[in-house]
N, C-alpha and C. Protein backbone atom coordinates (compact mmCIF):
# COMPACT_ATOMS: atom_id res chain seq x y z
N UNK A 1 41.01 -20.91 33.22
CA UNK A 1 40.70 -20.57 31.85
C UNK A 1 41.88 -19.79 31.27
N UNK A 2 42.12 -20.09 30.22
CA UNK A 2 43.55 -19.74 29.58
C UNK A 2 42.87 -18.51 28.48
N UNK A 3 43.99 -17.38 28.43
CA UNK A 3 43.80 -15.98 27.75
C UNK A 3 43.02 -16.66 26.38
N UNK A 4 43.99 -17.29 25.76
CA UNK A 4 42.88 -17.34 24.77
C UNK A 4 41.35 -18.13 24.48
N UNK A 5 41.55 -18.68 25.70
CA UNK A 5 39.80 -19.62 25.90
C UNK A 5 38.89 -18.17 26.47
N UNK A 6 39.27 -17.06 26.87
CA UNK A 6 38.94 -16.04 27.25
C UNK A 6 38.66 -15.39 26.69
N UNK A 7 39.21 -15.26 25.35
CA UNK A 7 39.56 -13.84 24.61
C UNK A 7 38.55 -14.77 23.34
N UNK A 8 38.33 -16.16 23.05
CA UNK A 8 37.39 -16.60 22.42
C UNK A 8 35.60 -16.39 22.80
N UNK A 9 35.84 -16.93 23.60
CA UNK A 9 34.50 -16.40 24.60
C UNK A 9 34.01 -15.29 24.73
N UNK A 10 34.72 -14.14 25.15
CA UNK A 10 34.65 -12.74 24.69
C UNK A 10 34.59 -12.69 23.14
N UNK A 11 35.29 -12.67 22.56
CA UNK A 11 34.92 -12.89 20.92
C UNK A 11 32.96 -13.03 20.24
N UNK A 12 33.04 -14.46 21.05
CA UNK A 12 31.68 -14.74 20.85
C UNK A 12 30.46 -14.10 21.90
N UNK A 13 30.75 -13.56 22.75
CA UNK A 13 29.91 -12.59 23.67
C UNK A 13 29.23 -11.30 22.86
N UNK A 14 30.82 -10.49 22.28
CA UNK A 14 30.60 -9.48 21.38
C UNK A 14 29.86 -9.85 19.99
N UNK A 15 30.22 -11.24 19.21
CA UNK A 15 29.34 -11.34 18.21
C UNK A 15 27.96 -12.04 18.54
N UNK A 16 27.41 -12.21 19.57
CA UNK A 16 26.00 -12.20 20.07
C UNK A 16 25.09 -11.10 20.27
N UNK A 17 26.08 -10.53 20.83
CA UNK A 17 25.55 -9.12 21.04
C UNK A 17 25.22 -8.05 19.43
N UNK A 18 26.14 -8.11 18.65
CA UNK A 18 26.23 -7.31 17.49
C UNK A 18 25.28 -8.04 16.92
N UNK A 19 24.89 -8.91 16.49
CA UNK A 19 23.53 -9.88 16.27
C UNK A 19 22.61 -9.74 16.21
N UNK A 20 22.25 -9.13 17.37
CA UNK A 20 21.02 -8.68 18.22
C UNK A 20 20.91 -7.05 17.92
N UNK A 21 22.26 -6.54 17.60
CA UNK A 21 21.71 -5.20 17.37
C UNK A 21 21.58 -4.79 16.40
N UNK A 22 21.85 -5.49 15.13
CA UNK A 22 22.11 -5.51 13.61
C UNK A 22 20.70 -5.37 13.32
N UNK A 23 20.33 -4.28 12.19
CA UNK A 23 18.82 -4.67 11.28
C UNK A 23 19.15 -6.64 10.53
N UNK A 24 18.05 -7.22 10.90
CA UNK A 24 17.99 -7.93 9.52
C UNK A 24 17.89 -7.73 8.06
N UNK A 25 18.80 -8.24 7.61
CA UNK A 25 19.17 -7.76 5.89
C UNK A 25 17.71 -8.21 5.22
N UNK A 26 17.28 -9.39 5.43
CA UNK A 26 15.70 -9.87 5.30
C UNK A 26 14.49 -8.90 5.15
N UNK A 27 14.66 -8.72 6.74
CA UNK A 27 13.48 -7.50 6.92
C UNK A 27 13.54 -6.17 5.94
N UNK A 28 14.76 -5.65 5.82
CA UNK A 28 14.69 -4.29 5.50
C UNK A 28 15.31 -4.01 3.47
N UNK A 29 14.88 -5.35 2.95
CA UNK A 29 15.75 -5.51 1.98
C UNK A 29 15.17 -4.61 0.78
N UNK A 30 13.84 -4.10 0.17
CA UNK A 30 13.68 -2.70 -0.12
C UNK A 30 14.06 -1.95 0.36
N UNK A 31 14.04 -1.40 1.41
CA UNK A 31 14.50 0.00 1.96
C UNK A 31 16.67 -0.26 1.62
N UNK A 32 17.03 -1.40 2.07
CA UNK A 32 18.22 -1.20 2.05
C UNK A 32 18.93 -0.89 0.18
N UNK A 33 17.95 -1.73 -0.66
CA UNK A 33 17.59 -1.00 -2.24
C UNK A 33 17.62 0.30 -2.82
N UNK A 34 16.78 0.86 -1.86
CA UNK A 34 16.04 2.10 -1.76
C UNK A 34 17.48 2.90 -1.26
N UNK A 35 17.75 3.05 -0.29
CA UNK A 35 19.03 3.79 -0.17
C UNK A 35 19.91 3.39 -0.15
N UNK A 36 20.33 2.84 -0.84
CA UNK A 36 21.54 2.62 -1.89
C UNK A 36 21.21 3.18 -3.19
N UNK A 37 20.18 3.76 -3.82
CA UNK A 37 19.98 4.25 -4.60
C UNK A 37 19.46 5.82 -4.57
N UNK A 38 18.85 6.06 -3.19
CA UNK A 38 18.80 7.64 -3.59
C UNK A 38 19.72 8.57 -2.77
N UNK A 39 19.67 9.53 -3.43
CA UNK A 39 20.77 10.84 -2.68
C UNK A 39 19.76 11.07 -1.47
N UNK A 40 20.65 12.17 -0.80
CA UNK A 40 20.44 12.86 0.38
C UNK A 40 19.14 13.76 -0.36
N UNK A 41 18.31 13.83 1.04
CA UNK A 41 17.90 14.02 1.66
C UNK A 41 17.17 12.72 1.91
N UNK A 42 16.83 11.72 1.25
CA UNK A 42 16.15 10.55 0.93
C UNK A 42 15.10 10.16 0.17
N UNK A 43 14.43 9.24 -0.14
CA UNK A 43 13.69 9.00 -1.23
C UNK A 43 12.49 7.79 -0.31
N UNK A 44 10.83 8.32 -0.62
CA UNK A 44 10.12 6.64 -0.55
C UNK A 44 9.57 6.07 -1.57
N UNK A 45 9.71 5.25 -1.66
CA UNK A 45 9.43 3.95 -2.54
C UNK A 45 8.20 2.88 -1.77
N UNK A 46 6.71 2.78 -3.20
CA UNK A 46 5.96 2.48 -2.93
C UNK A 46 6.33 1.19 -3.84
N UNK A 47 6.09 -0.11 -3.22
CA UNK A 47 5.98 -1.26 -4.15
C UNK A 47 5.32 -2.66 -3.86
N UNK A 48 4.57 -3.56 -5.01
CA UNK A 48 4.06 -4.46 -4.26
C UNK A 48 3.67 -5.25 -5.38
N UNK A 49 2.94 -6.57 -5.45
CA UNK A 49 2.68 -7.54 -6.43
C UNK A 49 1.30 -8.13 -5.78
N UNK A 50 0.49 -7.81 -6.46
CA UNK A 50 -0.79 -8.82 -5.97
C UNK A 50 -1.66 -9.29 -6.91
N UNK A 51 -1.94 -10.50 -7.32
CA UNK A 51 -2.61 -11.00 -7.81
C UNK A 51 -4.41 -11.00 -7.35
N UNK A 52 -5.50 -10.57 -8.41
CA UNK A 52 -6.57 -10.62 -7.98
C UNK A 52 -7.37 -11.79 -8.04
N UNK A 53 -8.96 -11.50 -7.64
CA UNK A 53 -9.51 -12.72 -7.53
C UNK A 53 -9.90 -12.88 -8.89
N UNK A 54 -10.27 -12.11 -9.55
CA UNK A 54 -10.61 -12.27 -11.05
C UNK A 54 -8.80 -12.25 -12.16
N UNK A 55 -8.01 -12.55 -11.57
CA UNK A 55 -6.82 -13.26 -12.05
C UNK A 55 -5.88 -12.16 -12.24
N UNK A 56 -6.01 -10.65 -12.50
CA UNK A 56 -5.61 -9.31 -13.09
C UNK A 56 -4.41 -9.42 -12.24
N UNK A 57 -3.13 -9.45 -12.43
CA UNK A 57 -1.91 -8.93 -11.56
C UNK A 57 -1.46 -7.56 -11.61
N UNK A 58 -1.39 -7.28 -10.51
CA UNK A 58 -1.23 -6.22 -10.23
C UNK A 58 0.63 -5.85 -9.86
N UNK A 59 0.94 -5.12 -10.38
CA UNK A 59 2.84 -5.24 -10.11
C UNK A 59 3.00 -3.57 -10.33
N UNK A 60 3.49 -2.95 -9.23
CA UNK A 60 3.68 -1.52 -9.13
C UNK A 60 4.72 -1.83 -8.79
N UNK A 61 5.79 -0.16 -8.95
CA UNK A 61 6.65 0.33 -8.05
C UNK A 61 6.59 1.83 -8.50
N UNK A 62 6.61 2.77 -7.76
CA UNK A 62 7.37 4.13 -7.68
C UNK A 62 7.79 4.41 -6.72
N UNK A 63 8.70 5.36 -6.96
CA UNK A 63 9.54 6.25 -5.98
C UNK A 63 9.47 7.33 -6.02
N UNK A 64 10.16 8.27 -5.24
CA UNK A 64 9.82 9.91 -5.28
C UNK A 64 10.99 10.48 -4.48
N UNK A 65 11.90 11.33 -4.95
CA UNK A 65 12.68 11.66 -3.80
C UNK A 65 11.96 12.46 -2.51
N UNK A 66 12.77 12.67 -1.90
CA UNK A 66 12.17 13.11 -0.30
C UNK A 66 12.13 14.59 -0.37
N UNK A 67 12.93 15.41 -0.99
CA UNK A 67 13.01 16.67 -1.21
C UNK A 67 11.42 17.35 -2.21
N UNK A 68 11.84 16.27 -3.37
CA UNK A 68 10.44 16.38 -4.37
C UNK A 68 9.21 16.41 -4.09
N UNK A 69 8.94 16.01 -2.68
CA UNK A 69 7.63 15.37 -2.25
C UNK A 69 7.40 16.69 -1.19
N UNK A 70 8.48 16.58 -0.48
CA UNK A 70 8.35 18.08 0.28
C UNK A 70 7.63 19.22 -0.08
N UNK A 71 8.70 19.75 -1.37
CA UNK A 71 8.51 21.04 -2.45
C UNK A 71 7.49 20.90 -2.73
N UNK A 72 6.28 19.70 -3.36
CA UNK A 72 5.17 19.81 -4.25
C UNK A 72 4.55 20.90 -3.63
N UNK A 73 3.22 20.64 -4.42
CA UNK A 73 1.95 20.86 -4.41
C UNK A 73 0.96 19.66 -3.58
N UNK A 74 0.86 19.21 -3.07
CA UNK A 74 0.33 17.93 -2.37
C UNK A 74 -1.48 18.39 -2.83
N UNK A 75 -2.33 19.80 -3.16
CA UNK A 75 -3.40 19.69 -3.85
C UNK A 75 -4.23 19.05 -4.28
N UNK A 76 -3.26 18.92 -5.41
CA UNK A 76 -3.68 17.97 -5.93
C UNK A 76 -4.61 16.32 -6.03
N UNK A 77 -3.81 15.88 -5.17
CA UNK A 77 -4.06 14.53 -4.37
C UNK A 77 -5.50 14.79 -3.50
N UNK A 78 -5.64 16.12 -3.14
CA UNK A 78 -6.90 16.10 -2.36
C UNK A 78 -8.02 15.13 -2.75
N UNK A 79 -8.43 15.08 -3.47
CA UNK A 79 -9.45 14.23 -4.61
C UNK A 79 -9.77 13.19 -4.53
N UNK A 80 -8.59 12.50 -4.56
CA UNK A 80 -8.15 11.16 -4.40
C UNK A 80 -8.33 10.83 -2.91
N UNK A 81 -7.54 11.28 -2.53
CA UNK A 81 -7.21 11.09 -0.49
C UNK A 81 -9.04 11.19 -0.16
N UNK A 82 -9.46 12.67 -1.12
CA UNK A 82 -10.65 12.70 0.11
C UNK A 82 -11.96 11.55 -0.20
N UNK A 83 -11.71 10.76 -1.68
CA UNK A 83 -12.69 9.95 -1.62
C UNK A 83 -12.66 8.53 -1.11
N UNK A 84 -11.16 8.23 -0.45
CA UNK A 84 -10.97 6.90 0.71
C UNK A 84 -11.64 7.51 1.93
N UNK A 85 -11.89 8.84 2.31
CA UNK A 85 -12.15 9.23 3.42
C UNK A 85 -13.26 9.62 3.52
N UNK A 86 -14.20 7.60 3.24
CA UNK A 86 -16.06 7.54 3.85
C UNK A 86 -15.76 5.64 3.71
N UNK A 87 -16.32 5.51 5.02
CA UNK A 87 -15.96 4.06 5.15
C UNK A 87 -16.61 3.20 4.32
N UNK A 88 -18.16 3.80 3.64
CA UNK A 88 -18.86 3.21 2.97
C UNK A 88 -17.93 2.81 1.52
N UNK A 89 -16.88 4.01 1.23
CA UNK A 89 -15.95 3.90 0.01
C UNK A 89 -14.99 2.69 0.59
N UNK A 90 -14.73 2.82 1.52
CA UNK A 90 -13.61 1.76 1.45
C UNK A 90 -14.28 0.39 1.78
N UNK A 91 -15.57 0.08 2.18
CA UNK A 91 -15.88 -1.11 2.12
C UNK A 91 -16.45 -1.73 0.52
N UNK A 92 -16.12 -0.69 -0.55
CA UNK A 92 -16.84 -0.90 -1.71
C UNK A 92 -15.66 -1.06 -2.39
N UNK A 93 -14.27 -0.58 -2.06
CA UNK A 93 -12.94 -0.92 -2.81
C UNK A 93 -12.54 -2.61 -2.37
N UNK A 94 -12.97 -2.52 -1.18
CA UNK A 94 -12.27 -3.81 -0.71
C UNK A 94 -12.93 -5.06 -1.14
N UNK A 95 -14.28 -4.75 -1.29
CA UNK A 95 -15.24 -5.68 -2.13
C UNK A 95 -15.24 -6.27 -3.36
N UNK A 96 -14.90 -4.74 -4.00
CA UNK A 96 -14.40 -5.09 -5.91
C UNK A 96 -13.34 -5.46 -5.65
N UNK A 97 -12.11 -5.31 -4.59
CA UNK A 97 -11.23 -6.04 -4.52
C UNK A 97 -11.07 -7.59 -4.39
N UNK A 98 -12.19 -7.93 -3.85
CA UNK A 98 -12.62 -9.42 -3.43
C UNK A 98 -13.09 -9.95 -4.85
N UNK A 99 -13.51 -9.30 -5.48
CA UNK A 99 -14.53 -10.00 -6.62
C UNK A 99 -15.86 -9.70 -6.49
N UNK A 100 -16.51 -8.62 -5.76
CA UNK A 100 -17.90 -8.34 -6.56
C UNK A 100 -17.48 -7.18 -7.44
N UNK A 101 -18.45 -6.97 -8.26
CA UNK A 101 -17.93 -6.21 -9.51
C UNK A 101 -19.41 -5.68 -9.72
N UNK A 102 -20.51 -6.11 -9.50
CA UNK A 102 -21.63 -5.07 -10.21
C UNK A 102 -21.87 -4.33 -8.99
N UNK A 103 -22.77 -3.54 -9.43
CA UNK A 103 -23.77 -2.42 -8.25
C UNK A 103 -24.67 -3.45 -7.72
N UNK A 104 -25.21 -4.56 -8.41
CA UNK A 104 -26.00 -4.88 -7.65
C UNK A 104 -25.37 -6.12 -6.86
N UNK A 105 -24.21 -6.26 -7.09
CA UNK A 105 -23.18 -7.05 -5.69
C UNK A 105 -22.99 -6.11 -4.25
N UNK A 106 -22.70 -4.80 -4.78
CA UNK A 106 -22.49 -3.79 -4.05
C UNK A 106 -23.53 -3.45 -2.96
N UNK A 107 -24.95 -3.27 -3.54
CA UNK A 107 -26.26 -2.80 -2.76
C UNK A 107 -26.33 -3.87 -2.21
N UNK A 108 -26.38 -5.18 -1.94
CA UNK A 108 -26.53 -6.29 -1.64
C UNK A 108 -25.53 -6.41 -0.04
N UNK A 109 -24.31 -5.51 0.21
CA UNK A 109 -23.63 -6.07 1.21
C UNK A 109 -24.22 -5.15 2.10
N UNK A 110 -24.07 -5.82 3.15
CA UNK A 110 -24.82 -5.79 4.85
C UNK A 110 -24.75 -4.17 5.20
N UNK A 111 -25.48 -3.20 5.70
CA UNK A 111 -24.86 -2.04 5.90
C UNK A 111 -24.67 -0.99 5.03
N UNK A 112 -25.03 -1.48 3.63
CA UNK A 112 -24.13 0.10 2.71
C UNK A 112 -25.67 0.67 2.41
N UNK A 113 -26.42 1.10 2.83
CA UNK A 113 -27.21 1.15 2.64
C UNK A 113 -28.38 1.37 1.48
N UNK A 114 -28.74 2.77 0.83
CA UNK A 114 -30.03 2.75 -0.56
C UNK A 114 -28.81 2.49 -1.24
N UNK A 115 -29.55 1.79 -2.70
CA UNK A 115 -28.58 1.79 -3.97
C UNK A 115 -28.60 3.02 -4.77
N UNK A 116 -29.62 4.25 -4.09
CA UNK A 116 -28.86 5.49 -4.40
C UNK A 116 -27.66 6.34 -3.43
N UNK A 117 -27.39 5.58 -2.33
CA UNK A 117 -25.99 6.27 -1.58
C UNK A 117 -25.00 5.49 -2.38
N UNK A 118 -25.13 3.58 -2.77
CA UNK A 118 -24.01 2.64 -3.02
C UNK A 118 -23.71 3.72 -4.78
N UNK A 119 -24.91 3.74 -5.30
CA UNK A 119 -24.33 5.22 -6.74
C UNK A 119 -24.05 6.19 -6.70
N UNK A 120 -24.00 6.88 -5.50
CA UNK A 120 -23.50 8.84 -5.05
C UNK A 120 -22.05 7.62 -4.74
N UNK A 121 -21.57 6.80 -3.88
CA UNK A 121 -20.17 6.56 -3.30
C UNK A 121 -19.45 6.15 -4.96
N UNK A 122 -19.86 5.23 -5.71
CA UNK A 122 -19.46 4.61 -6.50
C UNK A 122 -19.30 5.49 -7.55
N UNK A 123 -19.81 6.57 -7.74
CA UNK A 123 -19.43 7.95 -8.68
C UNK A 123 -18.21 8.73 -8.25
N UNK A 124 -18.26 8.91 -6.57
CA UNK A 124 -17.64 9.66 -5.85
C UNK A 124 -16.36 8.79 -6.33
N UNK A 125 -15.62 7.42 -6.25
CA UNK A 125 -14.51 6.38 -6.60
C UNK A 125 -14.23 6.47 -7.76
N UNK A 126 -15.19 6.77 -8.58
CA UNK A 126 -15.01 6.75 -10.46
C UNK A 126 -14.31 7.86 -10.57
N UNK A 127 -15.00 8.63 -10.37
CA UNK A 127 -14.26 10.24 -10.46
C UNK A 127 -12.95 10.53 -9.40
N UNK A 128 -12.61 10.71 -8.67
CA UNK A 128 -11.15 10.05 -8.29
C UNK A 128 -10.36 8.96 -8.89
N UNK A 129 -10.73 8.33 -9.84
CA UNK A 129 -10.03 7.01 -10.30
C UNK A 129 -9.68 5.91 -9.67
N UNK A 130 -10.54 5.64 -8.28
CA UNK A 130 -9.94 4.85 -7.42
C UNK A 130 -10.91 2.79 -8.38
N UNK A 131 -11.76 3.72 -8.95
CA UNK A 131 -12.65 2.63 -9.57
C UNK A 131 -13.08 2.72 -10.94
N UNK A 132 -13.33 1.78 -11.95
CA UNK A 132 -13.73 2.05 -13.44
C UNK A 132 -14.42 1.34 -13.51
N UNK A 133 -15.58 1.84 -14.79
CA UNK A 133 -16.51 1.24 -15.49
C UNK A 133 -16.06 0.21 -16.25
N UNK A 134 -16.65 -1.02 -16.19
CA UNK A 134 -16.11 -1.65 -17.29
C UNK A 134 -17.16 -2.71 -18.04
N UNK A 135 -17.87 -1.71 -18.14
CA UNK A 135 -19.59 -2.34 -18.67
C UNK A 135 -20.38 -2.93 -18.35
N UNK A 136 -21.56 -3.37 -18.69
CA UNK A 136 -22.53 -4.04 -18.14
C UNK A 136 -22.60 -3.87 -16.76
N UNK A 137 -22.43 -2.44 -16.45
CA UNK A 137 -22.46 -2.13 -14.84
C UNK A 137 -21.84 -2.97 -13.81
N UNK A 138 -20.59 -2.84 -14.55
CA UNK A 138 -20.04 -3.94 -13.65
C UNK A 138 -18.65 -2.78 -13.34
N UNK A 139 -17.98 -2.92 -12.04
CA UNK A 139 -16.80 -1.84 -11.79
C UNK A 139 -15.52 -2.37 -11.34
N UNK A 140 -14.64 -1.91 -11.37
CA UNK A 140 -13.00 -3.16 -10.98
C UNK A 140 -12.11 -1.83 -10.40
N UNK A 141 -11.01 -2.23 -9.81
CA UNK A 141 -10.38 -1.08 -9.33
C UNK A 141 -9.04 -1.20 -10.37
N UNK A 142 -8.51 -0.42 -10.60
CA UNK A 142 -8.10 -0.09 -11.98
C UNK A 142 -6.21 -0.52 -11.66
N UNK A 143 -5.87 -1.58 -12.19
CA UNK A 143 -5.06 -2.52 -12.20
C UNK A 143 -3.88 -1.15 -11.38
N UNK A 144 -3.31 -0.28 -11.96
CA UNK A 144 -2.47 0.67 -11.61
C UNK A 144 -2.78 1.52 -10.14
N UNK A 145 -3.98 1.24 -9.91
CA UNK A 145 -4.42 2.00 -8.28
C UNK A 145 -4.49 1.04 -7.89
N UNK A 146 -4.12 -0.53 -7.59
CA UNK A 146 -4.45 -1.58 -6.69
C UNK A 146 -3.58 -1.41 -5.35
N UNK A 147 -2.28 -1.59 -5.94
CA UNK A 147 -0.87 -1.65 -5.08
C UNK A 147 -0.99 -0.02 -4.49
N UNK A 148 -1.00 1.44 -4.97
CA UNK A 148 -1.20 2.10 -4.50
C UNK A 148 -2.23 2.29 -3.32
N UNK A 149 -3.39 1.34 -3.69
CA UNK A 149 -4.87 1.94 -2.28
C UNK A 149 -4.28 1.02 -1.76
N UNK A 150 -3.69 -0.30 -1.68
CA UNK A 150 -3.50 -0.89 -0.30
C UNK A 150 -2.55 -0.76 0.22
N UNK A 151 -1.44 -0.03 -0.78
CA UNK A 151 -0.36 0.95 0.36
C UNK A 151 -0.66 1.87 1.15
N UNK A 152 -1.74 2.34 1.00
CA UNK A 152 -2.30 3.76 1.45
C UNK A 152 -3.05 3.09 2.67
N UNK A 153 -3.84 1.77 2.83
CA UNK A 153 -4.69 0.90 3.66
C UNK A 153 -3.38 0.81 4.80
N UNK A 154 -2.14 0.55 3.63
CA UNK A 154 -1.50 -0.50 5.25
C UNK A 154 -0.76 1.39 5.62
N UNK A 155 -0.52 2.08 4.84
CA UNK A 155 0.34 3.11 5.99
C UNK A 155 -0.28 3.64 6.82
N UNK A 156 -1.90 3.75 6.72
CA UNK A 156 -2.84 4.21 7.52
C UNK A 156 -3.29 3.45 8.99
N UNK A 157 -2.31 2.36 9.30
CA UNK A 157 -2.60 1.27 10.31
C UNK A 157 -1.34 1.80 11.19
N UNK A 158 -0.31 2.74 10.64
CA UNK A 158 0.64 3.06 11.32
C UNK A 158 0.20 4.64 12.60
């Protein structure tokens, strides 16, 4: 084998290897967005596009630097956070997420039990804003909290 049939081979050894150790530009192509755009200390960025079953698109993004989020008040949010945290609530988001929309779609699924707990949970969602009235007793999750609760669904799987 001659130096340079050697020094090719090696060539391509090392770019197999660097290959394999590289992020994919694919995989990480928000985040690589994302910092390229914020300063130090760092920044997260919530974003997503989903179309519902009753047709409503849903298209978020925010960001927050990393320092900003630190400093808060996080309080606030209690409210919110603490009314995902009763499973009966989250099987009633994921539902109006599906397309039932009245209370009496709601009392109807397997498990949630009186249609006075499915109206103590479904008050408890209104008042956090995770859910709205939108007449004839009918409720939807409110186009601007969509992409947010199922960011909050998938970081909670981590």
């Amino acid at each position: 084998m001659s130096d340079d049939d050697r020094l090719a081979a090696l060539e391509a050894r090392v770019a197999r290897l660097e290959k394999k150790s590289s992020p994919d530009t694919d995989t990480f192509w928000a985040l690589d967005g994302l910092s390229a755009r914020a300063e130090d200390p760092g920044a997260v960025l919530i974003t997503g596009q989903v179309t519902l079953p009753d047709d409503r698109a849903a298209r978020w993004q925010e960001s927050a630097g990393a320092e900003e989020l630190l400093d808060a008040d996080w309080s606030p949010q209690v409210t919110a956070l603490a009314a995902l945290a009763h499973p009966a609530r989250i099987r009633l988001l994921q539902q109006v997420l599906r397309g039932a929309s009245t209370a009496n779609d709601l009392i109807r699924i397997e498990g949630m039990g009186t249609s006075g707990q499915v109206y103590h949970h479904l008050r408890q969602l209104v008042a956090a804003g995770w859910l709205r009235t939108v007449g004839g007793g009918r409720y939807e999750v409110p186009v601007a909290r969509v992409i947010p609760l199922l960011t909050t669904i998938l970081g909670a799987r981590r």
